[in-house]
Protein backbone atom coordinates (compact mmCIF):
# COMPACT_ATOMS: atom_id res chain seq x y z
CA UNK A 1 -11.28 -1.78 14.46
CA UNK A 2 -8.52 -2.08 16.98
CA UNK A 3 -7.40 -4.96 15.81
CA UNK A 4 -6.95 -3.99 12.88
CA UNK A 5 -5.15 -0.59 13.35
CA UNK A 6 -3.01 -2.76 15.53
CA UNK A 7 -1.87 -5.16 12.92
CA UNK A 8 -3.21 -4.14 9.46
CA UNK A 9 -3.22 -0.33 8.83
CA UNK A 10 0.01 1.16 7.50
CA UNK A 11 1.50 -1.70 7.04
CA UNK A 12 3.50 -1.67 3.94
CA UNK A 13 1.39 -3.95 1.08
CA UNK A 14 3.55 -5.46 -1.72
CA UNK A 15 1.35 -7.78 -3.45
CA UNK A 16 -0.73 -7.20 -6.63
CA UNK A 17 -4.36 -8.22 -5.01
CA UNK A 18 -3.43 -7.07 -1.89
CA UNK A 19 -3.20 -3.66 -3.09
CA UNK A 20 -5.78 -4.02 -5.48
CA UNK A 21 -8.40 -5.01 -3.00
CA UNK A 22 -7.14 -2.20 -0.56
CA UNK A 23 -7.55 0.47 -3.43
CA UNK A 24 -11.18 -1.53 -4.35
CA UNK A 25 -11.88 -1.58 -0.10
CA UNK A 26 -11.32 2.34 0.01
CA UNK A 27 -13.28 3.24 -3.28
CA UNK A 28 -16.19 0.78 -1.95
CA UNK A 29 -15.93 2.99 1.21
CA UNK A 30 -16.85 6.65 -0.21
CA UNK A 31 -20.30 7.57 1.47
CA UNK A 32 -20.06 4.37 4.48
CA UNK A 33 -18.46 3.87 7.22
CA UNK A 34 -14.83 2.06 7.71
CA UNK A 35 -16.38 -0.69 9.72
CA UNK A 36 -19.14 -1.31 7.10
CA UNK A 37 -17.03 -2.00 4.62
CA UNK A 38 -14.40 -4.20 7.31
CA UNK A 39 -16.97 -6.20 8.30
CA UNK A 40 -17.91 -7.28 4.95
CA UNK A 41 -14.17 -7.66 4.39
CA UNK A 42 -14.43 -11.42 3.83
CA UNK A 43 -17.44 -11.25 1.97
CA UNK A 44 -15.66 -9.09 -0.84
CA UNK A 45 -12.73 -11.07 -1.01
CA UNK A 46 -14.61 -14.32 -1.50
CA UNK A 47 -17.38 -12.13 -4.02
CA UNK A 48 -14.21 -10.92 -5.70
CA UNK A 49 -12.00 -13.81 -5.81
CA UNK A 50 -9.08 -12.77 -3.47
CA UNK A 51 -9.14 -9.64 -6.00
CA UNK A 52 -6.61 -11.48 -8.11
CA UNK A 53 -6.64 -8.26 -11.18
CA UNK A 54 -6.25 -10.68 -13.72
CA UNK A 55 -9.54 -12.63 -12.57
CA UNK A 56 -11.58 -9.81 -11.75
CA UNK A 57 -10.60 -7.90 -15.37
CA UNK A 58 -12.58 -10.99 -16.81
CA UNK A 59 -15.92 -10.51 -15.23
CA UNK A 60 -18.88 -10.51 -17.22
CA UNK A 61 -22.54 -9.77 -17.13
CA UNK A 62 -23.02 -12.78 -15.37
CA UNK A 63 -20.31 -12.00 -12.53
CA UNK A 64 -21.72 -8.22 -12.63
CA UNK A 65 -25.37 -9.75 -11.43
CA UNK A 66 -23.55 -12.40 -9.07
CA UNK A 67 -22.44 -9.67 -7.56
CA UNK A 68 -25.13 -7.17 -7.55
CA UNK A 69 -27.38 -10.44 -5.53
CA UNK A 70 -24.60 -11.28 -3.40
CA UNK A 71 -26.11 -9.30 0.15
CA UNK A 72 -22.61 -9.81 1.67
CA UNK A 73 -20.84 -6.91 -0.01
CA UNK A 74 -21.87 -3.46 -0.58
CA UNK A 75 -24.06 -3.86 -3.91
CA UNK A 76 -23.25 -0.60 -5.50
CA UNK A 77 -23.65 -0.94 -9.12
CA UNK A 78 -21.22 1.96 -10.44
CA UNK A 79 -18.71 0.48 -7.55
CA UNK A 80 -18.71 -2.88 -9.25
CA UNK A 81 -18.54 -1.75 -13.04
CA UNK A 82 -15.82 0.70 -11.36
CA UNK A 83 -13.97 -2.29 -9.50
CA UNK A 84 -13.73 -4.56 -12.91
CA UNK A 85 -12.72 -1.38 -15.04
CA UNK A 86 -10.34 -0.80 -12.59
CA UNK A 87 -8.62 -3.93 -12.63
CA UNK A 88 -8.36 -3.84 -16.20
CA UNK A 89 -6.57 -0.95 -15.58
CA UNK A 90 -4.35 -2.69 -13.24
CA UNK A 91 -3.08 -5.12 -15.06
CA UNK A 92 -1.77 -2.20 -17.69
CA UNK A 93 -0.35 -0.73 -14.62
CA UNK A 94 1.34 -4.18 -13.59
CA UNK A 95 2.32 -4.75 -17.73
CA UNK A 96 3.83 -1.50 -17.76
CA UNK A 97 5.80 -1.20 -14.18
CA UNK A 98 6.02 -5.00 -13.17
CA UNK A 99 3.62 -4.56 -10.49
CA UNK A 100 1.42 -2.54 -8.98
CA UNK A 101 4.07 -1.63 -6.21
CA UNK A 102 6.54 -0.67 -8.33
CA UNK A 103 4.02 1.78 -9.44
CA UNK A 104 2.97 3.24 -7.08
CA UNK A 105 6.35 3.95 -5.66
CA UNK A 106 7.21 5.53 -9.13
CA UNK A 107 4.59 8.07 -7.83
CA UNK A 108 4.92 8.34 -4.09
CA UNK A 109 8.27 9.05 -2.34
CA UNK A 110 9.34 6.67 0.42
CA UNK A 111 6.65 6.98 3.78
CA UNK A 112 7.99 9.00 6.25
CA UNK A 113 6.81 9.74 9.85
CA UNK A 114 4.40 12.28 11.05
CA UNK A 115 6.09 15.25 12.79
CA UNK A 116 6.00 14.77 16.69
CA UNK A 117 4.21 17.47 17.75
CA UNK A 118 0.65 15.99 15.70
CA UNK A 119 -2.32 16.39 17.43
CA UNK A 120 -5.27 13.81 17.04
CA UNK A 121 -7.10 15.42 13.97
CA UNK A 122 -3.98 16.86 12.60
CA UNK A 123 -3.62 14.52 9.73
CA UNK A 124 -5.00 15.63 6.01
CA UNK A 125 -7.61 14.35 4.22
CA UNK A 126 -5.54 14.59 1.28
CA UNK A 127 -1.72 15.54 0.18
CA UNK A 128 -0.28 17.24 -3.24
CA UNK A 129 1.34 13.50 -3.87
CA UNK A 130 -2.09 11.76 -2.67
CA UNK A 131 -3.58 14.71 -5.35
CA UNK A 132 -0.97 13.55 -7.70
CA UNK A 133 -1.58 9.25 -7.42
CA UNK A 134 -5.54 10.25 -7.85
CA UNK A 135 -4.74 12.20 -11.03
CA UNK A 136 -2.60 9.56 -12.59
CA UNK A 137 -4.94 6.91 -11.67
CA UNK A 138 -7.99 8.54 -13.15
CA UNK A 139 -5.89 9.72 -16.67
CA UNK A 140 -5.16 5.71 -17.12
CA UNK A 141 -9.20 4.99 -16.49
CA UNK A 142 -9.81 4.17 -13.03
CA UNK A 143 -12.79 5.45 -11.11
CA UNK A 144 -13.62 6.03 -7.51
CA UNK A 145 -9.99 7.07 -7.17
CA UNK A 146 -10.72 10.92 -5.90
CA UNK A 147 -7.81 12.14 -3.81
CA UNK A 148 -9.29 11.74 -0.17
CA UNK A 149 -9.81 7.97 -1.61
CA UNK A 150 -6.26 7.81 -2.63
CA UNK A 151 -4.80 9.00 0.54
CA UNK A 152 -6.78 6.59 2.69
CA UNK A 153 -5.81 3.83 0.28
CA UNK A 154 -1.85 5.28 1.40
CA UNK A 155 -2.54 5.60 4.68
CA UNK A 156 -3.82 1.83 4.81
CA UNK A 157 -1.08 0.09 2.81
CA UNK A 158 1.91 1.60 3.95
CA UNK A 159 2.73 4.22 1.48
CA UNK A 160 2.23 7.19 3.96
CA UNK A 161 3.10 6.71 7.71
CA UNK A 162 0.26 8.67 9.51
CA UNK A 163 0.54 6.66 13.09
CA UNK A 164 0.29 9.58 15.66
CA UNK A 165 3.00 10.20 18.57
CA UNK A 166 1.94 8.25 21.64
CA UNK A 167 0.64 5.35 19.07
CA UNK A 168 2.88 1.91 19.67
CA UNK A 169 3.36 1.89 15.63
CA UNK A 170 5.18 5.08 15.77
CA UNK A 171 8.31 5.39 14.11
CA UNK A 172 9.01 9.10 14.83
């Protein structure tokens, strides 16, 4: 976990399947804990081929089972039919913007430090622009994109800065 605070989380992600398999990480997260889901990290990426959209968007009934028997990742049914929908989705997203990036910085405004004076458990669970993201992404078909999903997901890649004071990634 520290490792990956240290060099992972909140560092800005650019990249098509990296964000997609950040968004997919969070939304397989909802009702486990982070570390489940990090230490199956591998396991997903290989299950879900590097989370390349256009790949994933062409699963089938056959992948869909592959998956379901595949005891390294978290075999949630409604996760996986969510995680192929949702790339589907994504590559309208990347059609219509470019990339996902571009997208997502169409709807969040550049990441700006917490104030100094925040307190360990001062951070939100959620934001009006998190609120707004998770709206947008469910009105173009994606699922397992609530709002406290959404702001993890901006937390993780960059698009909201949310180190604390005292934290070596500060930027304050």
């Amino acid at each position: 976990m520290l490792g990956y605070h240290d060099d992972d989380w909140g560092t800005p992600v650019h990249g098509d399947a990296e964000l997609f398999e950040r968004l997919t990480l969070e939304a397989f997260q909802a009702g486990l804990s982070w570390s489940t889901i990090l230490n199956k990290r591998e396991a997903f990426a290989a299950a879900f081929r590097r989370f390349e959209p256009a790949v994933v968007a062409g699963f089938g009934p056959e992948d869909r089972d592959r998956l379901m028997a595949d005891a390294g990742i978290v075999r949630n049914g409604a996760k996986i039919d969510a995680t192929i929908a949702n790339a589907r989705t994504a590559l309208a997203l990347i059609a219509e913007f470019g990339s996902l990036d571009a997208y997502f910085r169409t709807v969040v405004p550049p990441a700006q430090p917490v104030p100094p004076d925040t307190l360990p458990g001062g951070l939100p669970d959620t934001t009006p622009v998190g609120d707004a993201l998770s709206k947008d992404l469910k009105r173009r078909g994606m699922r397992f994109v609530g709002p406290t999903i959404v702001y993890s997901f901006m937390q993780s890649v960059g698009l909201v800065d949310d180190h604390l004071p005292g934290c070596f990634r500060y930027r304050g």
